[in-house]
C-alpha atoms as a PDB file:
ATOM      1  CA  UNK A   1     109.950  96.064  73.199  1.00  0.00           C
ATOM      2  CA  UNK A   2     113.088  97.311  74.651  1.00  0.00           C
ATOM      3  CA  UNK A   3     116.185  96.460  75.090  1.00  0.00           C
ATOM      4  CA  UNK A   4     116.619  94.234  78.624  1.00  0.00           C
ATOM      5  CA  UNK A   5     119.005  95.727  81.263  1.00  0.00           C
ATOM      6  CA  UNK A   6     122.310  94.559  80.750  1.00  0.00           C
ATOM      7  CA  UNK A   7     123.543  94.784  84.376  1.00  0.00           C
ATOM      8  CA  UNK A   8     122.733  94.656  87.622  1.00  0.00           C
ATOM      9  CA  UNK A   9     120.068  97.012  89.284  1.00  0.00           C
ATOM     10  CA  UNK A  10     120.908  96.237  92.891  1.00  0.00           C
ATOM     11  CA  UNK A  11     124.408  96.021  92.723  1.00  0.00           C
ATOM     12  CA  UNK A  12     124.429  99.483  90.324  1.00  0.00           C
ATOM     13  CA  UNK A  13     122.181 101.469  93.134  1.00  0.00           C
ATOM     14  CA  UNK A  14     124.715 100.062  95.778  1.00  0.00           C
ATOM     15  CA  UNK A  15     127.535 101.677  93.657  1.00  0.00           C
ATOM     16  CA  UNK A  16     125.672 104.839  93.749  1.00  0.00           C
ATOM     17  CA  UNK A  17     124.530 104.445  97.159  1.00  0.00           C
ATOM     18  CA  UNK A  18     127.743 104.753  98.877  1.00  0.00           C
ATOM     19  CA  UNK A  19     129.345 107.328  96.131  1.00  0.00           C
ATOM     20  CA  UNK A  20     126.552 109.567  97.653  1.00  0.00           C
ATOM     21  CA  UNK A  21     127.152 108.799 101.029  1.00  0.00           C
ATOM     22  CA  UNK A  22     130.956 109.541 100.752  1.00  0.00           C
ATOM     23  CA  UNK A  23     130.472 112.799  98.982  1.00  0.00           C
ATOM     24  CA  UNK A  24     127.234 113.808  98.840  1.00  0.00           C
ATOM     25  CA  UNK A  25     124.214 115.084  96.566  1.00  0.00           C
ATOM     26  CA  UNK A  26     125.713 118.318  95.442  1.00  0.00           C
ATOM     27  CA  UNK A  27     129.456 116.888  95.405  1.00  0.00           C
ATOM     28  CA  UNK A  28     128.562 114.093  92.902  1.00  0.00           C
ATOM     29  CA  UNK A  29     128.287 114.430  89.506  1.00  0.00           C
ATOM     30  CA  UNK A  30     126.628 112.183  86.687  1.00  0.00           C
ATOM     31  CA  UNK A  31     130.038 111.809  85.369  1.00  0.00           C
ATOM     32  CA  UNK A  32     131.302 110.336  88.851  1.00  0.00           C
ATOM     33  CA  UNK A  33     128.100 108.247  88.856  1.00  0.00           C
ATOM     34  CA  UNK A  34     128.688 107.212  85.664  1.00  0.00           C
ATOM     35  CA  UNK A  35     132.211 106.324  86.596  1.00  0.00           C
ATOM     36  CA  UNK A  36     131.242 104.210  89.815  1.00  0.00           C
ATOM     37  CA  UNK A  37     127.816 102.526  88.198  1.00  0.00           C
ATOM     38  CA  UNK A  38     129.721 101.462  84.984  1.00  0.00           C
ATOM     39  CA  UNK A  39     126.763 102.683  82.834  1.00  0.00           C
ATOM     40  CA  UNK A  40     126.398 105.985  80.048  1.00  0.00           C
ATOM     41  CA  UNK A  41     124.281 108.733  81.179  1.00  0.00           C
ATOM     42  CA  UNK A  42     121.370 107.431  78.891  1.00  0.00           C
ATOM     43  CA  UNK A  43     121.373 104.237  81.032  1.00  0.00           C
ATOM     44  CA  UNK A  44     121.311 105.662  84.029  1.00  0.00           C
ATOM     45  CA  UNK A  45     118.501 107.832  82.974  1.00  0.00           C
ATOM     46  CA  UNK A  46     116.438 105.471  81.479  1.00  0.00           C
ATOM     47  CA  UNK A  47     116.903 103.286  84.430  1.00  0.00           C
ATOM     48  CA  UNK A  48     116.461 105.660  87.438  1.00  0.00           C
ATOM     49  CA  UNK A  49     115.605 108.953  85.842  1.00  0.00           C
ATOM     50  CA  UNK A  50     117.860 111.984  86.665  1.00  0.00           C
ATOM     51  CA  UNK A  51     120.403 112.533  89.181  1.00  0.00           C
ATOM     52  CA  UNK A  52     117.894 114.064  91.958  1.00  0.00           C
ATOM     53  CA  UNK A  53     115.360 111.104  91.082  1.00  0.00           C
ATOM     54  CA  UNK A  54     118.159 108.305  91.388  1.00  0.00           C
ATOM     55  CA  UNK A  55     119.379 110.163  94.850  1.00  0.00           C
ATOM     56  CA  UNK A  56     115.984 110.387  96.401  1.00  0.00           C
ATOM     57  CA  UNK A  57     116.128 105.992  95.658  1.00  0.00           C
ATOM     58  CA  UNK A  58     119.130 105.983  96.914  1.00  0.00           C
ATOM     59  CA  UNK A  59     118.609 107.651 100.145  1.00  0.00           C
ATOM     60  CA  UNK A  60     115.591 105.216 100.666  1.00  0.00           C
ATOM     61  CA  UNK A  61     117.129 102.265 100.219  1.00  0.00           C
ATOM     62  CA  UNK A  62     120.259 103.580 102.780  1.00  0.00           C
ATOM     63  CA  UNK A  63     117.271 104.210 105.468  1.00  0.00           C
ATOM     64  CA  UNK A  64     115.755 100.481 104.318  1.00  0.00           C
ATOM     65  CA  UNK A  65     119.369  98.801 104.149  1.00  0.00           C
ATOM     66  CA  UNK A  66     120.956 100.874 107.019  1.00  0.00           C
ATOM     67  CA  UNK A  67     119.094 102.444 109.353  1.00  0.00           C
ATOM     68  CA  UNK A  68     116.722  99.181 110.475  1.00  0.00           C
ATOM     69  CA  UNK A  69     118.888  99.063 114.156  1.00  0.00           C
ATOM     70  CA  UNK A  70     116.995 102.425 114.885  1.00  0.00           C
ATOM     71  CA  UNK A  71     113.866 100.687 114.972  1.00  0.00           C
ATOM     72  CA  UNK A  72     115.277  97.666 116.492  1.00  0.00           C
ATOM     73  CA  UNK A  73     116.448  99.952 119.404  1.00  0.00           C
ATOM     74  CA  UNK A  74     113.207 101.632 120.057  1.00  0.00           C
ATOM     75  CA  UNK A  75     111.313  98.895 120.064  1.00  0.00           C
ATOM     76  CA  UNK A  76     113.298  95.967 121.625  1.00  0.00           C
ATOM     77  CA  UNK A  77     114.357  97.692 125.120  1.00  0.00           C
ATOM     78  CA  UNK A  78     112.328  97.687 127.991  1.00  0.00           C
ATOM     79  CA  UNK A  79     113.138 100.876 129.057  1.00  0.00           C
ATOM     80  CA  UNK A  80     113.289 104.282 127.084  1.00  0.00           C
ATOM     81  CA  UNK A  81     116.698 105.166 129.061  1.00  0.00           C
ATOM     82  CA  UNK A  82     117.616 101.698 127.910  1.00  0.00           C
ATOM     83  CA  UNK A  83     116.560 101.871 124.460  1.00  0.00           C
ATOM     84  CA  UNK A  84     118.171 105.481 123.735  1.00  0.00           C
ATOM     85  CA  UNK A  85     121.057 104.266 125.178  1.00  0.00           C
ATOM     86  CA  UNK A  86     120.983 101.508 122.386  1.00  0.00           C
ATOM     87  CA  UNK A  87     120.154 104.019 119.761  1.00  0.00           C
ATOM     88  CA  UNK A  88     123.266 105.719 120.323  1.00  0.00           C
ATOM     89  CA  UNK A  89     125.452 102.727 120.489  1.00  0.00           C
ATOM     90  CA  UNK A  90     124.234 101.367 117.718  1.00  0.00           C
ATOM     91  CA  UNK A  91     124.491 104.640 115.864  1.00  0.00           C
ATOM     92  CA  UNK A  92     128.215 104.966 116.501  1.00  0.00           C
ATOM     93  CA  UNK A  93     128.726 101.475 115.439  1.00  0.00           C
ATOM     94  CA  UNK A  94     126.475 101.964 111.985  1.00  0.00           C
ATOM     95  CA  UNK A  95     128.663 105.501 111.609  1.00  0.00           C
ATOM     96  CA  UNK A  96     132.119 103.906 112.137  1.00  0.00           C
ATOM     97  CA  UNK A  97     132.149 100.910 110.260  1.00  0.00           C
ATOM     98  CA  UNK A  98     135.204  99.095 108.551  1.00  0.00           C
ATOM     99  CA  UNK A  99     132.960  98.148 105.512  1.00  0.00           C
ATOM    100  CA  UNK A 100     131.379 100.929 104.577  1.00  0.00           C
ATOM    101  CA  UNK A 101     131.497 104.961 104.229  1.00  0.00           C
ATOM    102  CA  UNK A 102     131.342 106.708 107.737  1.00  0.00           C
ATOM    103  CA  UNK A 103     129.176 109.014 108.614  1.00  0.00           C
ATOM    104  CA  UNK A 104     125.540 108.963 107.649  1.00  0.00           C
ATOM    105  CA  UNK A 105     123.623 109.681 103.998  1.00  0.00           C
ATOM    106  CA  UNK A 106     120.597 111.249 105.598  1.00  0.00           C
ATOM    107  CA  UNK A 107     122.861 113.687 107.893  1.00  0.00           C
ATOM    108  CA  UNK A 108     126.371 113.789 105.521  1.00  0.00           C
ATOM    109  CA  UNK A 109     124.182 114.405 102.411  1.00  0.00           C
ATOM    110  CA  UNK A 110     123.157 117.746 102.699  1.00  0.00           C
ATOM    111  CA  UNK A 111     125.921 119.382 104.458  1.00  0.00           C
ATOM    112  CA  UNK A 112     127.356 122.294 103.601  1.00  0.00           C
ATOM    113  CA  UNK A 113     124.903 122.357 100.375  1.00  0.00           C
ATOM    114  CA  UNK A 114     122.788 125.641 100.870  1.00  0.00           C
ATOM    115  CA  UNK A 115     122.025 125.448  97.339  1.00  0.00           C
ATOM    116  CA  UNK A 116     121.130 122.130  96.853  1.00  0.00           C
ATOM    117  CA  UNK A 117     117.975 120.608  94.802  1.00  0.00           C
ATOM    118  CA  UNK A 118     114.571 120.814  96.613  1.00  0.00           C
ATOM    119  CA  UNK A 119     113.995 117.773  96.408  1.00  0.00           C
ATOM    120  CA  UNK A 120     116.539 116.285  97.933  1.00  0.00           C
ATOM    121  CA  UNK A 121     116.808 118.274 100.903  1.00  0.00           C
ATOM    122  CA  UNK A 122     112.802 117.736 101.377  1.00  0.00           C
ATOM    123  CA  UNK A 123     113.837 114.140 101.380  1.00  0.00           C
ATOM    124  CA  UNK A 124     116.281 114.334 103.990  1.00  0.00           C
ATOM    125  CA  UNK A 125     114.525 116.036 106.308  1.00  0.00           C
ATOM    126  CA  UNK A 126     111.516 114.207 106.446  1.00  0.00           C
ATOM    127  CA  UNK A 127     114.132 111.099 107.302  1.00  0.00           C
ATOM    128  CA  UNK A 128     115.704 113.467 110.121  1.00  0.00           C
ATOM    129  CA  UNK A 129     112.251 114.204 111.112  1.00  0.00           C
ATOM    130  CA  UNK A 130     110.584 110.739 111.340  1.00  0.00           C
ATOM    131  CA  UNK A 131     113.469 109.535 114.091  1.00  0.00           C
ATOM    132  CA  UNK A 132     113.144 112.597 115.665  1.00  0.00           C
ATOM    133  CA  UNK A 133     109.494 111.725 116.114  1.00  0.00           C
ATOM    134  CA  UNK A 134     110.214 108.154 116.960  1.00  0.00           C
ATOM    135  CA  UNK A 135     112.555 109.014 119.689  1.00  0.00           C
ATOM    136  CA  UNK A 136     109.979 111.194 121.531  1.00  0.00           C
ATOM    137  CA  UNK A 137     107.295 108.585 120.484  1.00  0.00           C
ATOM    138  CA  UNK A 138     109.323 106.079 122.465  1.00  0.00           C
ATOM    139  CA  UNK A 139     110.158 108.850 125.454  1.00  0.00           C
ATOM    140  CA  UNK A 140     106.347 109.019 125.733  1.00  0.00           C
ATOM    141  CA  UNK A 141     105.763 105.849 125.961  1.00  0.00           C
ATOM    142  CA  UNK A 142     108.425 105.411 128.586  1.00  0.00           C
ATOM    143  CA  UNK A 143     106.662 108.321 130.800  1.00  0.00           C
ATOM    144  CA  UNK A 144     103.441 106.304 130.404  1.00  0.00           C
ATOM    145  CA  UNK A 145     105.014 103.167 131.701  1.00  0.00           C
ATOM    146  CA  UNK A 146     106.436 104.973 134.449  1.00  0.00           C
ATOM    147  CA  UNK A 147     110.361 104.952 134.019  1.00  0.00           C
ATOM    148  CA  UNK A 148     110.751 108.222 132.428  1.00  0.00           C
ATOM    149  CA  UNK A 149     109.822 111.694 134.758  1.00  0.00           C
ATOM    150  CA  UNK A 150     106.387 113.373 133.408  1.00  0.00           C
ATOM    151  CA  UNK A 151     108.541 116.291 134.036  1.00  0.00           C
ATOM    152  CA  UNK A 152     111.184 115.461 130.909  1.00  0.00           C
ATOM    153  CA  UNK A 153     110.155 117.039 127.575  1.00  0.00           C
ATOM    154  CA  UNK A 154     109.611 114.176 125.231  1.00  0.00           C
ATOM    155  CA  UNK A 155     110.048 116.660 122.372  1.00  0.00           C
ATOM    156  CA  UNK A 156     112.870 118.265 123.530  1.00  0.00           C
ATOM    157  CA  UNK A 157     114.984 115.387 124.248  1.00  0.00           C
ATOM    158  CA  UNK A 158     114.130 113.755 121.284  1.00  0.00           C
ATOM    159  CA  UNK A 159     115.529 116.405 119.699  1.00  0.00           C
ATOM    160  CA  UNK A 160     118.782 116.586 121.694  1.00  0.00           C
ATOM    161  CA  UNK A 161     118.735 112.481 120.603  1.00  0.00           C
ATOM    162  CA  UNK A 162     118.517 113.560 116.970  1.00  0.00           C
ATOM    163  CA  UNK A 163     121.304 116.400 117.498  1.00  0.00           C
ATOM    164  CA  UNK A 164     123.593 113.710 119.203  1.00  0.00           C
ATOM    165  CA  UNK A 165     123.580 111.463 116.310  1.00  0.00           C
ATOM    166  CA  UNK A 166     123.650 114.117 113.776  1.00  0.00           C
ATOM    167  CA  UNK A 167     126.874 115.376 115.732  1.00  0.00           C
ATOM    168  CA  UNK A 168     127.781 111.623 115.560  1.00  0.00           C
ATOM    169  CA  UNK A 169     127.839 110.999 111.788  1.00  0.00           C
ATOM    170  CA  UNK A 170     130.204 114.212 111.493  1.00  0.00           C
ATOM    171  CA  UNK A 171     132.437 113.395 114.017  1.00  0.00           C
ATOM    172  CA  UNK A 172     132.572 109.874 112.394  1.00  0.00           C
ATOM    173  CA  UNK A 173     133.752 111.550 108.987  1.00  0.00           C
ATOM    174  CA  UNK A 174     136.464 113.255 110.915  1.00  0.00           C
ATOM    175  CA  UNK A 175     138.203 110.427 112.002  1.00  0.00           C
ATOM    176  CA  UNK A 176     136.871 110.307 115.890  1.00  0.00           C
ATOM    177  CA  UNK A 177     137.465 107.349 117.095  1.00  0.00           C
ATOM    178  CA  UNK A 178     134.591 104.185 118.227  1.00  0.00           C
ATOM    179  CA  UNK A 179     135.697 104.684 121.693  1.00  0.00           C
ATOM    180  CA  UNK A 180     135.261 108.274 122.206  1.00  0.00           C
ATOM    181  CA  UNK A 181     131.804 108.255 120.646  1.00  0.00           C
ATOM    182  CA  UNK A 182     130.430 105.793 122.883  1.00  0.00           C
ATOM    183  CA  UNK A 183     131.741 107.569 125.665  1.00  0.00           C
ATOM    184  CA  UNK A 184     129.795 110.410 124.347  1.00  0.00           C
ATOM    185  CA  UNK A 185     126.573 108.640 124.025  1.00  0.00           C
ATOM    186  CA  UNK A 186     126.852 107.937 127.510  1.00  0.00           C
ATOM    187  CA  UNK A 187     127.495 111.291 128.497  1.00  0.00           C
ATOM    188  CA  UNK A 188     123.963 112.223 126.338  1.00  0.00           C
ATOM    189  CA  UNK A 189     122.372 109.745 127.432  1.00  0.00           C
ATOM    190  CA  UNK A 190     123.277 110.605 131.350  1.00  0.00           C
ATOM    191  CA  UNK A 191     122.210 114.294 130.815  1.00  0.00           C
ATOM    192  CA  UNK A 192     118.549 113.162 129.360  1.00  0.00           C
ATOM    193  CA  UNK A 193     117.637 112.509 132.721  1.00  0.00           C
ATOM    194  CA  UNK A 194     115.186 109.957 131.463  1.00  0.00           C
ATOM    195  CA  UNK A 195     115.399 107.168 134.093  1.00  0.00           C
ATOM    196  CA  UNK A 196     112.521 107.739 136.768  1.00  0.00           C
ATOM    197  CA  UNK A 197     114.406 105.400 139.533  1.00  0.00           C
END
């Protein structure tokens, strides 16, 4: 029988959590990990396995712990105009928040890493990829209740959705303010052309 854990799993993955959202996959290093979680290398593998194994449960619990208003959006408005228009608001106010990193893992992790890990990336995308396919899930279902055009690519503007909020997590990083993002989701949100009235 082993030796029992002598710390804290959750709090440990939250250390690592945000030290990955703040610099990255490629950017951190076991020894910054090590650093942040307070535990030796041998810890941290025996405990989450190696550093791409630990990021990949990581990036699931951000999506688990952070990302729930994306759903709440989709689902909760009555309207798909109404409900991306949520998405995007909410998304600026999960990106620029006092108590936490700006920006967004699932976007912010991989940038400017051409030559990072496989598996990572893979991870990532398929993130990027399921809101994608949410959005345009919820578009369609907006043309089949009748307040989005049948003319308006549900595809398509998902996609410009998923490019907005993208933009908006590096935007966030740079310092842009609250304010000016919103603005910006309305601006998107105007150029969908999704309302039917």
């Amino acid at each position: 029988m082993g030796r029992p854990k002598s710390f804290d799993v959750d709090d440990v993955l939250e250390k690592a959590l945000r030290l990955f959202w703040e610099r990255g996959y490629e950017a951190t290093s076991i020894s910054d990990l090590e650093r942040v979680m307070g535990l030796r290398p041998p810890s941290i593998y025996a405990a989450f396995g190696n550093k791409e194994a630990l990021f990949k449960t990581c990036a699931g619990r951000y999506v688990e712990r952070y990302s729930g208003y994306v759903v709440e959006a989709l689902t909760k408005e009555p309207t798909a105009a109404e409900a991306v228009m949520r998405l995007l608001s909410d998304t600026v106010d999960a990106y620029v928040h006092d108590t936490q990193p700006r920006g967004c893992l699932v976007v912010s992790g991989a940038i400017h890493c051409p030559d990072m890990d496989e598996g990572p990336r893979l991870v990532l995308e398929q993130y990027r990829k399921a809101t994608e396919a949410a959005i345009a899930t919820r578009i369609v279902r907006g043309q089949e209740e009748g307040d989005v055009p049948k003319d308006v690519s549900a595809p398509m503007a998902a996609k410009l959705v998923a490019t907005v909020m993208q933009g908006f997590s590096t935007q966030a990083r740079d310092g842009v303010c609250n304010e000016d993002l919103h603005r910006v989701a309305k601006l998107a949100v105007g150029a969908l052309g999704l309302s039917a009235v």
